[in-house]
C-alpha atoms as a PDB file:
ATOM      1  CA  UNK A   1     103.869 105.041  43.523  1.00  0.00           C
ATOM      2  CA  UNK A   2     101.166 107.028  45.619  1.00  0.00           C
ATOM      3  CA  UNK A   3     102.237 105.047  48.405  1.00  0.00           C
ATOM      4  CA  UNK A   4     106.208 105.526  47.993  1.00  0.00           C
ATOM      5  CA  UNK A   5     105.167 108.944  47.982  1.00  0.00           C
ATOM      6  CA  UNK A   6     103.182 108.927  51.333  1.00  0.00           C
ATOM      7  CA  UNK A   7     105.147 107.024  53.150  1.00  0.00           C
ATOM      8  CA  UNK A   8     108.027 109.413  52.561  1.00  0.00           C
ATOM      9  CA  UNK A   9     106.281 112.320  53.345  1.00  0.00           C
ATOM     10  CA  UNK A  10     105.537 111.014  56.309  1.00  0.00           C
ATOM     11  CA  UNK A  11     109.100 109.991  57.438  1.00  0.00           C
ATOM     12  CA  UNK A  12     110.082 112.991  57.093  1.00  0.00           C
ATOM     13  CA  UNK A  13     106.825 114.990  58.803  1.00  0.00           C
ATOM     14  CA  UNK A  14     107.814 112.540  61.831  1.00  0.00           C
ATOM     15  CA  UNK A  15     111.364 113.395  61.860  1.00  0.00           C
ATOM     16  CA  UNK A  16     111.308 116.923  61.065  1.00  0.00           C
ATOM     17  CA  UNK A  17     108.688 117.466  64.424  1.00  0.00           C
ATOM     18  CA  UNK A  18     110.674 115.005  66.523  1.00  0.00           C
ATOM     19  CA  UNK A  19     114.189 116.834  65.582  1.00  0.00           C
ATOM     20  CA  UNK A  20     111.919 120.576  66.292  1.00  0.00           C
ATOM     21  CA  UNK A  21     112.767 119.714  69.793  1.00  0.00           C
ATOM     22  CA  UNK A  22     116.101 119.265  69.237  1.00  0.00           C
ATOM     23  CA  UNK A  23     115.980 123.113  70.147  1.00  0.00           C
ATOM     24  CA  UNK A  24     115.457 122.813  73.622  1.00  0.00           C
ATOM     25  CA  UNK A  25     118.701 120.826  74.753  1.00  0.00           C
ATOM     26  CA  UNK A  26     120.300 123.606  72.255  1.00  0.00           C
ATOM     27  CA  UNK A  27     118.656 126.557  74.145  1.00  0.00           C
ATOM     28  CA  UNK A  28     119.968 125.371  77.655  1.00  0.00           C
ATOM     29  CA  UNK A  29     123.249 124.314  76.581  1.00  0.00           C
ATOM     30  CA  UNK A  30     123.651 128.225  75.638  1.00  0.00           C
ATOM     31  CA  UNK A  31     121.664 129.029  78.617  1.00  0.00           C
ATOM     32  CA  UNK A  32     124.407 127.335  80.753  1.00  0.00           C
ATOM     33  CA  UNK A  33     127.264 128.795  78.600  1.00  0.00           C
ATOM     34  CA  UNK A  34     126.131 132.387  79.244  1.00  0.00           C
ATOM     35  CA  UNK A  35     125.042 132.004  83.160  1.00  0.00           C
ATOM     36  CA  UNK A  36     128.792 130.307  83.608  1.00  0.00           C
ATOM     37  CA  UNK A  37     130.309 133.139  81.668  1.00  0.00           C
ATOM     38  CA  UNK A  38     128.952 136.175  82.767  1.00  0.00           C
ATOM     39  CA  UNK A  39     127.516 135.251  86.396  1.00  0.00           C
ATOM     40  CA  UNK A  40     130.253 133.058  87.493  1.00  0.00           C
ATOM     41  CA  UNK A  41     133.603 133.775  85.236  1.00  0.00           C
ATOM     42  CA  UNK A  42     134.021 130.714  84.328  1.00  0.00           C
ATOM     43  CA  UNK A  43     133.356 129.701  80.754  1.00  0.00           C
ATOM     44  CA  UNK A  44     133.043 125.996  79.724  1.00  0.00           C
ATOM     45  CA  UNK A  45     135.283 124.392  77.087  1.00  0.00           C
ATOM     46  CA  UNK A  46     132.714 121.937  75.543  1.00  0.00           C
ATOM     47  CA  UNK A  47     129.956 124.191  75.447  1.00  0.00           C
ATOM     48  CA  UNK A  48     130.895 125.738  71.570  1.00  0.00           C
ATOM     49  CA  UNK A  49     131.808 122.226  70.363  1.00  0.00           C
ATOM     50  CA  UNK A  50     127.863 120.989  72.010  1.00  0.00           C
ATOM     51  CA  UNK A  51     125.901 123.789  69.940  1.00  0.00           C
ATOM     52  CA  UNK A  52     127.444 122.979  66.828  1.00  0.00           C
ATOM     53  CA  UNK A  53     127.233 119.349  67.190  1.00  0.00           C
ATOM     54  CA  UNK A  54     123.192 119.864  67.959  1.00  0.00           C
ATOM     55  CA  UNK A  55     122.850 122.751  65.580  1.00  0.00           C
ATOM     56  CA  UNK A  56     124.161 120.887  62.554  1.00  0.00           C
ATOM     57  CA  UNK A  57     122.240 117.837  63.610  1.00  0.00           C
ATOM     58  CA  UNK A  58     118.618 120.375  63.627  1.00  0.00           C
ATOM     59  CA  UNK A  59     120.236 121.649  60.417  1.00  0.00           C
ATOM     60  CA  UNK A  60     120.627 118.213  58.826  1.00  0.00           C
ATOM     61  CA  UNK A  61     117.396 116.420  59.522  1.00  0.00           C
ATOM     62  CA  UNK A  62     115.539 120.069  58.700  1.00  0.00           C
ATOM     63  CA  UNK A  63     116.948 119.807  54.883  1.00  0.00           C
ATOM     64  CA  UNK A  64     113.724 117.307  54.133  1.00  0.00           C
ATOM     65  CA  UNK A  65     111.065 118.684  56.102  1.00  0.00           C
ATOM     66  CA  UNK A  66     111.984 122.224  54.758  1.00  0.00           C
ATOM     67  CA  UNK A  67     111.295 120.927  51.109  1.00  0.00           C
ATOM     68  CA  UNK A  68     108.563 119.149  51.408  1.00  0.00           C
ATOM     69  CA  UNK A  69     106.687 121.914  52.494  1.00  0.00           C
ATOM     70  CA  UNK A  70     108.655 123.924  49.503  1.00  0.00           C
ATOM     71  CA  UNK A  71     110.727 126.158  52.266  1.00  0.00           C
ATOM     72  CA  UNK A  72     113.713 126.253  50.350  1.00  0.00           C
ATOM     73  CA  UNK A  73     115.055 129.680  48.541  1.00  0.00           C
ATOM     74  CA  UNK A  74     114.605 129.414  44.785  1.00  0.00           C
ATOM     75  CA  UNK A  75     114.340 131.933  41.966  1.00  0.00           C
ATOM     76  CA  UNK A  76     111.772 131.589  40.468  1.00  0.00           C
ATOM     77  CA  UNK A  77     111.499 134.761  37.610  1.00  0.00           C
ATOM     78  CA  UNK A  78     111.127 132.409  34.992  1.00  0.00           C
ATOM     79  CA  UNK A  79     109.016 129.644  36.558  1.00  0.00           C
ATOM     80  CA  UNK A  80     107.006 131.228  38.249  1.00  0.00           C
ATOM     81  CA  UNK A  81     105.735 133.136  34.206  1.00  0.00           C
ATOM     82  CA  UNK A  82     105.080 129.393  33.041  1.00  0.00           C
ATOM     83  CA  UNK A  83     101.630 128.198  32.793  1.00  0.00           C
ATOM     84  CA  UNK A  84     101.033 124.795  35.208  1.00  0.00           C
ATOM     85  CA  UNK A  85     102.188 121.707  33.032  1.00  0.00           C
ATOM     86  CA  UNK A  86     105.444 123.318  31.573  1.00  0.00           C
ATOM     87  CA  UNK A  87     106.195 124.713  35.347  1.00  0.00           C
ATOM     88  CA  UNK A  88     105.782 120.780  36.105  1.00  0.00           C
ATOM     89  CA  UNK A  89     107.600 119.835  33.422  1.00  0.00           C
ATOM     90  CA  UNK A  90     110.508 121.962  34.149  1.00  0.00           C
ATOM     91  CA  UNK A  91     110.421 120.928  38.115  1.00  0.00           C
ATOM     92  CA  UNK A  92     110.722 117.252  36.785  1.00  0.00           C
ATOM     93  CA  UNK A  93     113.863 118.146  34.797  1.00  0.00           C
ATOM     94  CA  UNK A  94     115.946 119.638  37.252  1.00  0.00           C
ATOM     95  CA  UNK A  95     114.790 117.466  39.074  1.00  0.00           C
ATOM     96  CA  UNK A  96     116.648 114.751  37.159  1.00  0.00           C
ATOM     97  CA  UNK A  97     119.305 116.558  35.870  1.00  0.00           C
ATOM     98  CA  UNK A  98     120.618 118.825  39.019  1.00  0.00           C
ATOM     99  CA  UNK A  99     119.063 117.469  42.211  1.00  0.00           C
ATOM    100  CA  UNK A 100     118.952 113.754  42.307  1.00  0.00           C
ATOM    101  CA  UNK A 101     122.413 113.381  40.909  1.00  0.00           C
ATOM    102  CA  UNK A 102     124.108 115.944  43.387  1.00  0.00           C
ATOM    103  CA  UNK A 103     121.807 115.169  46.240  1.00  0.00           C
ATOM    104  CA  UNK A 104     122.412 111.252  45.742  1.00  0.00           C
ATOM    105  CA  UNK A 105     126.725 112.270  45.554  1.00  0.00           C
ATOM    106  CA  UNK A 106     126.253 113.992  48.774  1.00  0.00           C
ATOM    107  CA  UNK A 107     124.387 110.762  50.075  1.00  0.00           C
ATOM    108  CA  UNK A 108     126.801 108.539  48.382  1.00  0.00           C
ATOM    109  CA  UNK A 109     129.923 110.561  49.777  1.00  0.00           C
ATOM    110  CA  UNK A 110     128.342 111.173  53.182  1.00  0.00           C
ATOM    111  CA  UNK A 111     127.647 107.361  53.874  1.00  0.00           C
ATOM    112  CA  UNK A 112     131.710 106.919  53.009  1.00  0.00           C
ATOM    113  CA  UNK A 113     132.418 110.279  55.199  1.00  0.00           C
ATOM    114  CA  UNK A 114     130.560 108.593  58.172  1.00  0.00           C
ATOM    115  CA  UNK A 115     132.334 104.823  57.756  1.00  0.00           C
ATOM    116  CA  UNK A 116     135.537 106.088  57.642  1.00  0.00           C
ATOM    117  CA  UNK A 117     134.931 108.304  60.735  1.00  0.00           C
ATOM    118  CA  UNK A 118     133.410 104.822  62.632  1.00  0.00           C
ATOM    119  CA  UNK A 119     136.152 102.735  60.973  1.00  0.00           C
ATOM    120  CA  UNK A 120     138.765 105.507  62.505  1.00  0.00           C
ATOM    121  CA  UNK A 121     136.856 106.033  65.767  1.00  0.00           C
ATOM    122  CA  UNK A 122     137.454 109.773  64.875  1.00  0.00           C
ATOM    123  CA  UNK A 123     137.115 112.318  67.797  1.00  0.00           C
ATOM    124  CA  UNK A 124     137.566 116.200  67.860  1.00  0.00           C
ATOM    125  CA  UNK A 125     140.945 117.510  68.238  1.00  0.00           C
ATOM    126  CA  UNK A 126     139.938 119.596  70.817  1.00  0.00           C
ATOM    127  CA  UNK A 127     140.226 119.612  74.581  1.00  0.00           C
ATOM    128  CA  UNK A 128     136.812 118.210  74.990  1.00  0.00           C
ATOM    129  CA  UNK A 129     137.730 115.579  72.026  1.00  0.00           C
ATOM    130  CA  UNK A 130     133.889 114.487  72.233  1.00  0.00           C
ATOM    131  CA  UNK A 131     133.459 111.407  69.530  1.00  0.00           C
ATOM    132  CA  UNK A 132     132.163 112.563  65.906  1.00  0.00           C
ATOM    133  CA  UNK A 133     131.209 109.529  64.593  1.00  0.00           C
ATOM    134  CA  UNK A 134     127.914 109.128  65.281  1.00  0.00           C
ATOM    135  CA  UNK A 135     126.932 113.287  64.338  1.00  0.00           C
ATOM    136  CA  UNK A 136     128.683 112.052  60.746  1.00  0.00           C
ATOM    137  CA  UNK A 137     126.412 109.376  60.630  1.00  0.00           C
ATOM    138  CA  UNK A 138     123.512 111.334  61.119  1.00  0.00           C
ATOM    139  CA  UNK A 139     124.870 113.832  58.707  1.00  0.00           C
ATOM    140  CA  UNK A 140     124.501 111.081  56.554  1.00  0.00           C
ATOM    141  CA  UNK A 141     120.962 109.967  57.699  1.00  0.00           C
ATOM    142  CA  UNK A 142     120.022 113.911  56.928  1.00  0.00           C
ATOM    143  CA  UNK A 143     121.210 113.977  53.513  1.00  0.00           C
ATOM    144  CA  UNK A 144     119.741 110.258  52.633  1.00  0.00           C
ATOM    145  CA  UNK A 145     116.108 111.731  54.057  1.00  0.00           C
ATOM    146  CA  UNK A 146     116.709 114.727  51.595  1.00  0.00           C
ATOM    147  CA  UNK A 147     117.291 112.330  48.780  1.00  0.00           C
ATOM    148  CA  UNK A 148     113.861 110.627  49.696  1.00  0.00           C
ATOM    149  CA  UNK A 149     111.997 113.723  49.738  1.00  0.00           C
ATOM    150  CA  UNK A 150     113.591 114.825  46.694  1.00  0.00           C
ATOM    151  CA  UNK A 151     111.876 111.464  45.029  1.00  0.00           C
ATOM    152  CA  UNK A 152     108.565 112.024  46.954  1.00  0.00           C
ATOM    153  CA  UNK A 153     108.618 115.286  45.036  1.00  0.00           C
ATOM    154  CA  UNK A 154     109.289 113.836  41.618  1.00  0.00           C
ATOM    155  CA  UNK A 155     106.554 111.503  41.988  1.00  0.00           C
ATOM    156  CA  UNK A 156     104.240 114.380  43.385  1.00  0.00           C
ATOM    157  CA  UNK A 157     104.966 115.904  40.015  1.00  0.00           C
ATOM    158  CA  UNK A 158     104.790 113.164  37.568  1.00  0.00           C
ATOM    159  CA  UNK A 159     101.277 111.941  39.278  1.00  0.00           C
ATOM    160  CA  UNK A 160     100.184 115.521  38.699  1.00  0.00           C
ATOM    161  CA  UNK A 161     101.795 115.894  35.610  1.00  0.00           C
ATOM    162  CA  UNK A 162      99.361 113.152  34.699  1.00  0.00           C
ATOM    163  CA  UNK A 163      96.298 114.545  35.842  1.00  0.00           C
ATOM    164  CA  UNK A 164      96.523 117.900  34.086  1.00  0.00           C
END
């Protein structure tokens, strides 16, 4: 199980540093926007359509990264009182109960968002009308790495649930 555990960990450290850069294309495609804008009077009509499609991609992939170093907001007021083993004992409930189940619909659902977008050959009804397909489909990929992490950190806490 230590090793189911590692190896998604380290999916996930790989993707979340390779989709950090993912910033930079977003950083001169708003570069560009503004310059074209403001220096020339001449706004672009994809530009809009381009940050969204690479912010939601940095937003998707960061969803696993983010929790396995714990980045996500929680409230904890009455975890955070519990002494060690029933604070890991309540993580591996929700756990089971809340996140798996809705994390692995969103999975489930997303896969079935993505095919039918591929199966349609769906585009933007915009002017630009770039493809969607392939940013559902890594929608998709995000929410299956989040599901992965979320069972990295179940086994994180049964392993230490055993050693306390």
């Amino acid at each position: 199980m230590f090793f189911i555990e590692k190896s998604i960990n380290g999916l996930n450290e790989k993707v979340g540093y390779f989709t950090s850069f993912l910033i930079l294309p977003l950083v001169l495609v708003v570069a560009f926007e503004v310059i074209m804008r403001y220096a020339f009077n001449a706004p672009t009509v994809w530009v809009f359509e381009a940050t969204t499609l690479l912010y939601g991609t940095h937003y998707m992939f960061g969803f696993a990264y983010t929790l396995k170093y714990d980045g996500h907001v929680a409230i904890d007021v009455f975890e955070g009182r519990l002494p060690q083993r029933p604070r890991t004992i309540l993580r591996i409930i929700v756990s089971m109960v809340l996140f798996l189940p809705t994390v692995g619909m969103l999975s489930i659902w997303a896969v079935i968002y993505a095919s039918d977008s591929w199966h349609n050959w769906e585009r933007a009804s915009t002017s630009w009308a770039p493809p969607l397909y392939p940013f559902k489909t890594l929608m998709a990929i995000g929410f299956i790495l989040l599901l992965l992490q979320g069972v990295a950190k179940l086994i994180h806490d049964f392993r230490s649930l055993k050693e306390q």
